[in-house]
C-alpha atoms as a PDB file:
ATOM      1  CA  UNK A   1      10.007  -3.644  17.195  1.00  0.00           C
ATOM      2  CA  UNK A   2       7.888  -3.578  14.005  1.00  0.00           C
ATOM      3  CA  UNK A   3       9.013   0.603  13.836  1.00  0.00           C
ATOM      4  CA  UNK A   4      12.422  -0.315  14.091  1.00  0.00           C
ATOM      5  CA  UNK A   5      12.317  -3.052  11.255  1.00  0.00           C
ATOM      6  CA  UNK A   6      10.870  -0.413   8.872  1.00  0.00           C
ATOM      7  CA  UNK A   7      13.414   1.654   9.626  1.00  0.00           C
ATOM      8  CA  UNK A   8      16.072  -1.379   9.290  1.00  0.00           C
ATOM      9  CA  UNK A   9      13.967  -1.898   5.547  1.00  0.00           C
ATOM     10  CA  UNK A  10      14.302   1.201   4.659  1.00  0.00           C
ATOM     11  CA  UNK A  11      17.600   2.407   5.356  1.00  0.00           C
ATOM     12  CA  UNK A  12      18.795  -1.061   3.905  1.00  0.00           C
ATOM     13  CA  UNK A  13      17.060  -0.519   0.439  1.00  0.00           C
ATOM     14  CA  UNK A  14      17.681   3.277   0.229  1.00  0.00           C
ATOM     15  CA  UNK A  15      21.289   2.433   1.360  1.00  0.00           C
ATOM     16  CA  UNK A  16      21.321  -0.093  -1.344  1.00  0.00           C
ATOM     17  CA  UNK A  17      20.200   2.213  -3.943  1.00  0.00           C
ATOM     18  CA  UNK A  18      22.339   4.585  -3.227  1.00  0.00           C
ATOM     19  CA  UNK A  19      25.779   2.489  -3.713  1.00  0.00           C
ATOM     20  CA  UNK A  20      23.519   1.157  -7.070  1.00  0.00           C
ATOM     21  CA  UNK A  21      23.931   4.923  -8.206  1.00  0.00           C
ATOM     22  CA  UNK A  22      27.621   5.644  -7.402  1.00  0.00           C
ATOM     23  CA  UNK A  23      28.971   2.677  -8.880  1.00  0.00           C
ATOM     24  CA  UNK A  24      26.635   2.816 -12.164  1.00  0.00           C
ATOM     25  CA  UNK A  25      28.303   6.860 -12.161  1.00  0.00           C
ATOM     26  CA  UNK A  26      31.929   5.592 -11.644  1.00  0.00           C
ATOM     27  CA  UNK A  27      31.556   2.968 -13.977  1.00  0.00           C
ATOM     28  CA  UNK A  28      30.532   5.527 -16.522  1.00  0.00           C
ATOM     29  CA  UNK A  29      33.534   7.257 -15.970  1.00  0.00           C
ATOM     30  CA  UNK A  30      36.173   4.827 -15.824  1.00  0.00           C
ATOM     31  CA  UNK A  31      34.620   3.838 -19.563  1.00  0.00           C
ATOM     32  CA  UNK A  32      35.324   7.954 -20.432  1.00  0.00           C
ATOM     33  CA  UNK A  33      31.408   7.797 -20.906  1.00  0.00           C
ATOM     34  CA  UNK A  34      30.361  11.015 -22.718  1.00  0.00           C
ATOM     35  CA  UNK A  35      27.074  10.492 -21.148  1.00  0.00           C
ATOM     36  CA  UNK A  36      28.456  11.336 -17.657  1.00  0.00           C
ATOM     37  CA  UNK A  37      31.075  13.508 -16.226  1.00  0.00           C
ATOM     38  CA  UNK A  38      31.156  12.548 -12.647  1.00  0.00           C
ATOM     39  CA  UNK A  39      30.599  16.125 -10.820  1.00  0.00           C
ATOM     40  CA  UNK A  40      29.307  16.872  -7.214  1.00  0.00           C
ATOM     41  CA  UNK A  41      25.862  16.755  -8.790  1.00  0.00           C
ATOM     42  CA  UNK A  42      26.194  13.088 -10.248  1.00  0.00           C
ATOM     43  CA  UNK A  43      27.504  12.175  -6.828  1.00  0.00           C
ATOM     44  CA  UNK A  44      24.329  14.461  -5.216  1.00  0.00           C
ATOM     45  CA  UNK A  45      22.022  12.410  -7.452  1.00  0.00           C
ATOM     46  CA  UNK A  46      23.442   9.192  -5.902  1.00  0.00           C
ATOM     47  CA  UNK A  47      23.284  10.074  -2.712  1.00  0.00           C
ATOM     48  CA  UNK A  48      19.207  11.266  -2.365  1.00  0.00           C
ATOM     49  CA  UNK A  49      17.855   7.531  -1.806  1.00  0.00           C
ATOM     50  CA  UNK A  50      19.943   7.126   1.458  1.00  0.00           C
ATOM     51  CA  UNK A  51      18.776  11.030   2.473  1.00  0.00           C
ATOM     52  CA  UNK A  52      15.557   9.976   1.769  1.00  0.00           C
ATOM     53  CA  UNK A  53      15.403   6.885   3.442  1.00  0.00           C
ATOM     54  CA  UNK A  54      17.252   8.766   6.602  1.00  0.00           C
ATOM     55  CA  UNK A  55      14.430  11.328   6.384  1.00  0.00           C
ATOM     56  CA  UNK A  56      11.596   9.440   6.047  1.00  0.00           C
ATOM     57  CA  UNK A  57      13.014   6.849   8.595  1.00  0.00           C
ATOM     58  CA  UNK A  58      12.579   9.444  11.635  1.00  0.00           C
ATOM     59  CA  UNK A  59      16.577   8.971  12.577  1.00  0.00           C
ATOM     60  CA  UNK A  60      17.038  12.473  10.977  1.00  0.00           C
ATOM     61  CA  UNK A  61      14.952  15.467  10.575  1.00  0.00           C
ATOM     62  CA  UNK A  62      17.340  17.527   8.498  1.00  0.00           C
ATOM     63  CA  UNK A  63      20.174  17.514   6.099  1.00  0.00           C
ATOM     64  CA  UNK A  64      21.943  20.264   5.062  1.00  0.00           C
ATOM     65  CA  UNK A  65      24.378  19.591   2.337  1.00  0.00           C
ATOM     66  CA  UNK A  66      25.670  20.927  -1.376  1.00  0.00           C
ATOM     67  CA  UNK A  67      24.337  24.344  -0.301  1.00  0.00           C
ATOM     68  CA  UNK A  68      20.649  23.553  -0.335  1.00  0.00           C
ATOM     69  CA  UNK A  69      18.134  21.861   2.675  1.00  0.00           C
ATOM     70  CA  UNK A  70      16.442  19.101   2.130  1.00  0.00           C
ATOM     71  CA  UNK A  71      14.157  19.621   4.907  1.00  0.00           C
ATOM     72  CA  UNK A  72      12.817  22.536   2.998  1.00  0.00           C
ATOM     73  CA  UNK A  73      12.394  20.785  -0.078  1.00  0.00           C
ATOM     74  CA  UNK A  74      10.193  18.081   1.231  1.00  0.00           C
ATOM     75  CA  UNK A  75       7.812  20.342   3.396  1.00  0.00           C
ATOM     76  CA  UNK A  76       6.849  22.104  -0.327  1.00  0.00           C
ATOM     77  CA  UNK A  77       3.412  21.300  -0.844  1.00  0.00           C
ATOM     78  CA  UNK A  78       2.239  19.483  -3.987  1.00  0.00           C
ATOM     79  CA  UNK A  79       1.136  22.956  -5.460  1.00  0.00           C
ATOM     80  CA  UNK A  80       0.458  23.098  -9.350  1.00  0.00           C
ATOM     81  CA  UNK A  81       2.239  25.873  -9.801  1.00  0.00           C
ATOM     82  CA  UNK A  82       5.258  24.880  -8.481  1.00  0.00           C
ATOM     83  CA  UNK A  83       5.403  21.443  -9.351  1.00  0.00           C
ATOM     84  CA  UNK A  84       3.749  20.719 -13.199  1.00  0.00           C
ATOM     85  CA  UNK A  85       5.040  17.813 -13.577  1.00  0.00           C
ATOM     86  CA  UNK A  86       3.748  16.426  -9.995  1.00  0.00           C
ATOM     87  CA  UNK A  87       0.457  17.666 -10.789  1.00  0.00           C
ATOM     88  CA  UNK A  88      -2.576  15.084 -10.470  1.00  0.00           C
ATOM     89  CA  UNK A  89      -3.264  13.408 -14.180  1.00  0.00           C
ATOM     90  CA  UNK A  90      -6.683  14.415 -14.103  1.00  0.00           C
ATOM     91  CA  UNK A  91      -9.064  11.385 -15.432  1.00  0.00           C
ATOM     92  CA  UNK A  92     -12.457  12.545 -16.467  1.00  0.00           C
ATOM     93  CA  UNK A  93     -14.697  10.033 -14.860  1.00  0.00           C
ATOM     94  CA  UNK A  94     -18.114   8.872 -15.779  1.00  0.00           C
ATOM     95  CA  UNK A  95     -21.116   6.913 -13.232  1.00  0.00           C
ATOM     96  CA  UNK A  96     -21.951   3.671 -14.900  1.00  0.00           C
ATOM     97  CA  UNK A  97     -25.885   4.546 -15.211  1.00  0.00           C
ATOM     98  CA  UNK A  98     -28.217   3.756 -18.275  1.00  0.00           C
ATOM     99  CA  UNK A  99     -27.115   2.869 -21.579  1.00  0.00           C
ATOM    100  CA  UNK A 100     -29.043   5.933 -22.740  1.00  0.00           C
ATOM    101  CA  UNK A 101     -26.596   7.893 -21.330  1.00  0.00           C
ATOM    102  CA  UNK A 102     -23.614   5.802 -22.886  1.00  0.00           C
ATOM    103  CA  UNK A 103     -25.485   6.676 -26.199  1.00  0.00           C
ATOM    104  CA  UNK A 104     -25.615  10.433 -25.971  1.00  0.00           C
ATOM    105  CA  UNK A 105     -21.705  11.075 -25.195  1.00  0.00           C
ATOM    106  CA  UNK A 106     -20.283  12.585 -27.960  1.00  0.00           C
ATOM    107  CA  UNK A 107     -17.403  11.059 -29.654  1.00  0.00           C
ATOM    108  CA  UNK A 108     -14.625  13.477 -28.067  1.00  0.00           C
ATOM    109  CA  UNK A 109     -16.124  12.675 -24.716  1.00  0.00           C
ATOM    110  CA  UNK A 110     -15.537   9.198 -24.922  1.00  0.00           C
ATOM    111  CA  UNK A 111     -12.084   9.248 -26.168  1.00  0.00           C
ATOM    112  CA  UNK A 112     -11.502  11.450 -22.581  1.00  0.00           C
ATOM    113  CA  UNK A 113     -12.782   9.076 -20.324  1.00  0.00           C
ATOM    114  CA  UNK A 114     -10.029   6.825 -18.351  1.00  0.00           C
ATOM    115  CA  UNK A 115     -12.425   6.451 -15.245  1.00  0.00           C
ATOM    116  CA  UNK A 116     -15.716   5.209 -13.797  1.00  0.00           C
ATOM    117  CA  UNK A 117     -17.597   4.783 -10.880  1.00  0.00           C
ATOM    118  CA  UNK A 118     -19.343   2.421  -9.395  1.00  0.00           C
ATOM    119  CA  UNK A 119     -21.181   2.542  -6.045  1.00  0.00           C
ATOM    120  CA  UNK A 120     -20.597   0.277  -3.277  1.00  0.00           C
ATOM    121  CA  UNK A 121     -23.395  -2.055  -1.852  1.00  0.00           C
ATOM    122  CA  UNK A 122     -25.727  -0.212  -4.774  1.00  0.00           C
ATOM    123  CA  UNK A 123     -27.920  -3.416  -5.133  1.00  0.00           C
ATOM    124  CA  UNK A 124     -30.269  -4.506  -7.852  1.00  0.00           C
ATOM    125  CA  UNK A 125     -28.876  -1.282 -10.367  1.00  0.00           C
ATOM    126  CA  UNK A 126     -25.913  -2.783 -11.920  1.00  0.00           C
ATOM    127  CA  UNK A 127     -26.849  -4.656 -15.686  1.00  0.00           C
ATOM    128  CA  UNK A 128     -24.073  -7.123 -16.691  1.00  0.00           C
ATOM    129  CA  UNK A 129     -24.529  -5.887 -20.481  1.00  0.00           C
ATOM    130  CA  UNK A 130     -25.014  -2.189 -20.145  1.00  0.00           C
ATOM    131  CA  UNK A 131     -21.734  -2.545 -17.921  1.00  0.00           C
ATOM    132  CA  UNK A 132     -20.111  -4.599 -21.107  1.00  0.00           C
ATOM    133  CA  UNK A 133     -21.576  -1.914 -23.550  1.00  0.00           C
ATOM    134  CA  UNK A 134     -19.509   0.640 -21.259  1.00  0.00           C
ATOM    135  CA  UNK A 135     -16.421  -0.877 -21.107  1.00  0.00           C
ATOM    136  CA  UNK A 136     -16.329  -1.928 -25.242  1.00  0.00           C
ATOM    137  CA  UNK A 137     -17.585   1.644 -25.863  1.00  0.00           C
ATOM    138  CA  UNK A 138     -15.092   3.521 -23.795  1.00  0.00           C
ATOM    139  CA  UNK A 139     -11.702   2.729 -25.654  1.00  0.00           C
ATOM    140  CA  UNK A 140      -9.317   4.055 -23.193  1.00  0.00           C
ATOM    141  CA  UNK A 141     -11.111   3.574 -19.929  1.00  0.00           C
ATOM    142  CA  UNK A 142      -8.600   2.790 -17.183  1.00  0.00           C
ATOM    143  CA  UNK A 143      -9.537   2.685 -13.679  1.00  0.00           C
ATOM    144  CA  UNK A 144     -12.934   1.755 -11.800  1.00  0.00           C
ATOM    145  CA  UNK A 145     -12.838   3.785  -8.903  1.00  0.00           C
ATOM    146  CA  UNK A 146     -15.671   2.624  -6.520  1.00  0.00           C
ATOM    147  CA  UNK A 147     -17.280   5.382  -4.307  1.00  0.00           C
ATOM    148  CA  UNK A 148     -19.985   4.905  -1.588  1.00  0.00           C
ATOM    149  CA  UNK A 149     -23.138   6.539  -1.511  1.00  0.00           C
ATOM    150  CA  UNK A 150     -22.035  10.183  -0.512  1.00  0.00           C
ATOM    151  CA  UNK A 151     -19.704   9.716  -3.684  1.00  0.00           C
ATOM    152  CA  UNK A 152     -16.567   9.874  -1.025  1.00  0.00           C
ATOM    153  CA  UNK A 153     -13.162   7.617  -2.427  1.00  0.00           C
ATOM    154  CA  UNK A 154     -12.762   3.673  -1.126  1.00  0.00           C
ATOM    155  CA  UNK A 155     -10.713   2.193  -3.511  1.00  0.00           C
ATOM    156  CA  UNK A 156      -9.393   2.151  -7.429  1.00  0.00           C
ATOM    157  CA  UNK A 157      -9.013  -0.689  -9.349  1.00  0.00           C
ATOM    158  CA  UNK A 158      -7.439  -1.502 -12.476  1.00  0.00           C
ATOM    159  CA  UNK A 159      -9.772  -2.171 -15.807  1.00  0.00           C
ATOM    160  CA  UNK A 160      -7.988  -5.176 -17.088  1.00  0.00           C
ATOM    161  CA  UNK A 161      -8.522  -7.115 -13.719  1.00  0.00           C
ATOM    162  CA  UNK A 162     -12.648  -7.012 -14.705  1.00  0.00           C
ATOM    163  CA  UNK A 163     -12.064  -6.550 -18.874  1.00  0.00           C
ATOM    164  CA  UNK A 164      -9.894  -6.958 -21.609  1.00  0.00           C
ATOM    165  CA  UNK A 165     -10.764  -6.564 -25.383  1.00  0.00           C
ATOM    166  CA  UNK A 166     -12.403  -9.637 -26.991  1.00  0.00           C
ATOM    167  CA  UNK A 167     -12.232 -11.602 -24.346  1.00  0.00           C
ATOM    168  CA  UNK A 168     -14.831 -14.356 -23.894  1.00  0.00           C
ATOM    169  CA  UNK A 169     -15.057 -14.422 -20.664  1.00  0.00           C
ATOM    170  CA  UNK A 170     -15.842 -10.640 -19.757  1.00  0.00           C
ATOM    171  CA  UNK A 171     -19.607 -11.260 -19.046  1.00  0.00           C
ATOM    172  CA  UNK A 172     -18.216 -13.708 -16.705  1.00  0.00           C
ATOM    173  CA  UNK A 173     -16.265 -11.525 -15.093  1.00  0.00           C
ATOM    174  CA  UNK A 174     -17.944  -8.045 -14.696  1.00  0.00           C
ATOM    175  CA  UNK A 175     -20.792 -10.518 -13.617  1.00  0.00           C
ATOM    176  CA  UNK A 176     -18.817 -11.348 -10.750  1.00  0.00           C
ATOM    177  CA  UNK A 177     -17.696  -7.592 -10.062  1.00  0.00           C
ATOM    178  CA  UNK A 178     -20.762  -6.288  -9.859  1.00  0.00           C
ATOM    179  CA  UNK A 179     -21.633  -9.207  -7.195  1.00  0.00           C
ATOM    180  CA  UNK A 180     -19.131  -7.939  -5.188  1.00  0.00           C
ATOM    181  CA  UNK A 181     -19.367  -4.112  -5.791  1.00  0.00           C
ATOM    182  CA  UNK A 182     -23.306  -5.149  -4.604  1.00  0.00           C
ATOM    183  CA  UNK A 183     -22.602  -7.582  -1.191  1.00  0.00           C
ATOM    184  CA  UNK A 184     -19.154  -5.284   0.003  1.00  0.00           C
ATOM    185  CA  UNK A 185     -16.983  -7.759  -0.981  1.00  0.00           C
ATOM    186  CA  UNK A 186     -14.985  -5.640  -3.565  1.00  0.00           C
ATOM    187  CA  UNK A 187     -11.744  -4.772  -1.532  1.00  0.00           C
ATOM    188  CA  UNK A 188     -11.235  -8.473  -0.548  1.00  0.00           C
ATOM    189  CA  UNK A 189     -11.560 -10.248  -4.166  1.00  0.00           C
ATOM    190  CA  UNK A 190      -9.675  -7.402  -6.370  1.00  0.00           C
ATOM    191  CA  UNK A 191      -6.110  -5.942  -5.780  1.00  0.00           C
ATOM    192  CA  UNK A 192      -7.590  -2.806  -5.132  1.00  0.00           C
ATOM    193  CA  UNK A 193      -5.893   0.616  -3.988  1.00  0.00           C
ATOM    194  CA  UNK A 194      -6.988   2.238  -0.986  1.00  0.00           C
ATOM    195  CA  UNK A 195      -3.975   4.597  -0.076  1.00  0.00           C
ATOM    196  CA  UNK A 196      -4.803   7.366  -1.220  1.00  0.00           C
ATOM    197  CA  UNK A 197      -2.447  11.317  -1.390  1.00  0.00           C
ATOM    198  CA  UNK A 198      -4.395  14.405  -0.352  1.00  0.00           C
ATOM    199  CA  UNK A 199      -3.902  17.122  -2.783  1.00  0.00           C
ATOM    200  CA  UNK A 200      -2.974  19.574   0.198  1.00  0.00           C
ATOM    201  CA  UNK A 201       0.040  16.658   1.268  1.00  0.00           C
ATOM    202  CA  UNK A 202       3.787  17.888   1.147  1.00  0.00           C
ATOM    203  CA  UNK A 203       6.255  15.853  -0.527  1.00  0.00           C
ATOM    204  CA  UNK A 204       7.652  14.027   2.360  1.00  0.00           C
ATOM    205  CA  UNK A 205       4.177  12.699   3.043  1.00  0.00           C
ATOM    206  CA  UNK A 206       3.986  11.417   0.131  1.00  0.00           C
ATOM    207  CA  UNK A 207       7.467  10.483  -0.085  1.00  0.00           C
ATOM    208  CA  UNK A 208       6.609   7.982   2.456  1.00  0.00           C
ATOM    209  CA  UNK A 209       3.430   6.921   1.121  1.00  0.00           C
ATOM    210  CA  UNK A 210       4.795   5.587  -1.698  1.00  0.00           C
ATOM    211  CA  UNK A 211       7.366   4.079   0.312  1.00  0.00           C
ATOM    212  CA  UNK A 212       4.778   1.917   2.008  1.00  0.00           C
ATOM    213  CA  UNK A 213       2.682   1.496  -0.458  1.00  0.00           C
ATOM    214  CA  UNK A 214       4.885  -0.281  -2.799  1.00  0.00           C
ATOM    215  CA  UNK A 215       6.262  -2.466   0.184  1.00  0.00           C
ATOM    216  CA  UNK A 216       2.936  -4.320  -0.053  1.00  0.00           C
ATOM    217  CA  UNK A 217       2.007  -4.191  -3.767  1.00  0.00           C
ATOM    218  CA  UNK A 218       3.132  -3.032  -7.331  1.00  0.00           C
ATOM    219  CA  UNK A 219      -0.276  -2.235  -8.886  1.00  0.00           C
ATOM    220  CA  UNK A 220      -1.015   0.199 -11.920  1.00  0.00           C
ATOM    221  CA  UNK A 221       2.775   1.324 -12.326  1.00  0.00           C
ATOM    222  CA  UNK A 222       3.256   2.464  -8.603  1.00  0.00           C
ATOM    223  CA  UNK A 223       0.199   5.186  -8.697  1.00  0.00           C
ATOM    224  CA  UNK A 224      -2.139   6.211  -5.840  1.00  0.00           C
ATOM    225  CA  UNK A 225      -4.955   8.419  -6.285  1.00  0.00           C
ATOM    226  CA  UNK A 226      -5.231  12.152  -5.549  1.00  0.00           C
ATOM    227  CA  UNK A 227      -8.007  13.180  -3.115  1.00  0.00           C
ATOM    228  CA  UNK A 228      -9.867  16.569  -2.284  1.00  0.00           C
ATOM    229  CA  UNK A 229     -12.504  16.641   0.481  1.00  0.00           C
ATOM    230  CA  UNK A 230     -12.333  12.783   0.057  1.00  0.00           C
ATOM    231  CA  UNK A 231     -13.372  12.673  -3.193  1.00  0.00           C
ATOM    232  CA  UNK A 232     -10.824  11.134  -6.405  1.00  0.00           C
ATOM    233  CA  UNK A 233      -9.632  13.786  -8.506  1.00  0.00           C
ATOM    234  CA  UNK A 234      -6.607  11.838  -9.864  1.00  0.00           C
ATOM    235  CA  UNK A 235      -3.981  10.073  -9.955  1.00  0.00           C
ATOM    236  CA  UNK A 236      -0.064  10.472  -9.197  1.00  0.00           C
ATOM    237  CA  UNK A 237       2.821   8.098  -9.606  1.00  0.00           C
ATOM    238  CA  UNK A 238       5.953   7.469  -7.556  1.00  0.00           C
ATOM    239  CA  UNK A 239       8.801   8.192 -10.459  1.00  0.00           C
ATOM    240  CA  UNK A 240       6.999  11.728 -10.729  1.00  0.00           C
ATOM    241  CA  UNK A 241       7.186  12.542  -7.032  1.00  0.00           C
ATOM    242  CA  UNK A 242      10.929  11.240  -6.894  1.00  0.00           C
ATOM    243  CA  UNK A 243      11.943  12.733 -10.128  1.00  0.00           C
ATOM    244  CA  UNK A 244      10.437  16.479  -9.303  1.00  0.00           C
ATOM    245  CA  UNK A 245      11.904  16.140  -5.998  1.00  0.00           C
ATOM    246  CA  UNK A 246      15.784  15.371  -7.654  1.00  0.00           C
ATOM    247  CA  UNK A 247      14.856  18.297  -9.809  1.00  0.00           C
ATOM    248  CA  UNK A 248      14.037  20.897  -7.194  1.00  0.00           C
ATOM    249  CA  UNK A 249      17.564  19.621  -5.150  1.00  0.00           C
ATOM    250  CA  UNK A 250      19.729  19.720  -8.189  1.00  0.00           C
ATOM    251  CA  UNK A 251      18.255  23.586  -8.947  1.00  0.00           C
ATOM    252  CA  UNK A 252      18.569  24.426  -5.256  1.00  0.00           C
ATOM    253  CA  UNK A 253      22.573  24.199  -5.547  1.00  0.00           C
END
């Protein structure tokens, strides 16, 4: 039953988005928009949610259509080559250690890094200031991505839910992180991400990734994290999978 009310969800919201398309296109064109001509591609563009939603639904397994396959298109892997734009952003990441450390990155380095680790249930290692020296040092620091003792991926989290800039109460609250980075309790007191993409995934897989994952939550954007052999190598967002898939259809025809 559950199966065939995700299916129901899905079809209803792709369905949905579709019709949002069509009449946004016809609308343009009644007003003699010069912004849009309404071609078979316009009406192509409009009609990829429903596909999509028919695909990733299980009630089809192919479409055939405008001269291309969109069966084809979503079996592509996520390979850099072929897809830039769908490419992992890489985010240099740096292991919260000593402050001595913090102290000998060079300027340039800093500036880079958008990530850091920290080590579930690593007890009695975790200082409240160094951690605040971190975070006011690193300027553009994004995501703390907590990793367990092999240095294998369990979940990302979002800076400004432990620190924002000249706040007061940021001992406060990295005290309290590090509490629960150190007793396991991280994943239940933080929106946290834990779906993760493989690099090696195809674009239907994570197609429909995304398409569960935002069911549930709308954290950093609508991005989930890019594994290798388990371990974060970045991060990819939803309008870049969708957009480079539209892409490779509308350059199939």
């Amino acid at each position: 039953m559950d199966s065939k009310n995700n299916q129901t969800s899905i079809l209803f919201k792709s369905g949905g988005l579709s019709l949002l398309f069509l009449i946004v296109f016809l609308y343009l064109q009644y007003k003699d928009s010069k912004i849009l001509l309404l071609d078979e591609k316009w009406i192509l563009v409009s009609t990829i949610p429903i596909i999509f939603g028919l695909l990733t639904s299980n009630i089809i397994k192919s479409f055939k259509g405008f001269g291309i396959e969109i069966e084809t298109v979503f079996n592509q892997k996520l390979d850099n080559s072929l897809f830039n734009n769908v490419t992992p952003l890489e985010k240099p990441k740096l292991s919260k250690g000593s402050s001595e450390v913090l102290n000998n990155l060079p300027s340039d380095k800093i500036n880079d890094i958008k990530r850091i680790q920290f080590i579930y249930k690593q007890k009695d290692y975790y200082n409240v200031q160094i951690v605040l020296n971190y975070f006011n040092k690193l300027k553009n620091l994004q995501y703390i991505e907590i990793i367990n003792e092999e240095g294998y991926f369990k979940c990302l989290l979002n800076i400004n839910q432990i620190y924002k800039k000249d706040n007061n109460e940021n001992y406060q609250k990295i005290q309290a992180f590090i509490r629960s980075v150190e007793y396991g309790t991280v994943l239940f007191e933080y929106n946290c991400i834990t779906d993760t993409i493989n690099k090696n995934d195809n674009l239907l897989i994570a197609y429909q990734k995304f398409q569960n994952f935002t069911e549930s939550s709308n954290l950093f954007n609508q991005i989930l994290p890019v594994l290798k052999n388990r371990k974060m190598i970045g991060t990819i967002s939803r309008c870049k999978v969708t957009d480079n898939i539209s892409k490779i259809i509308l350059d199939k025809r």
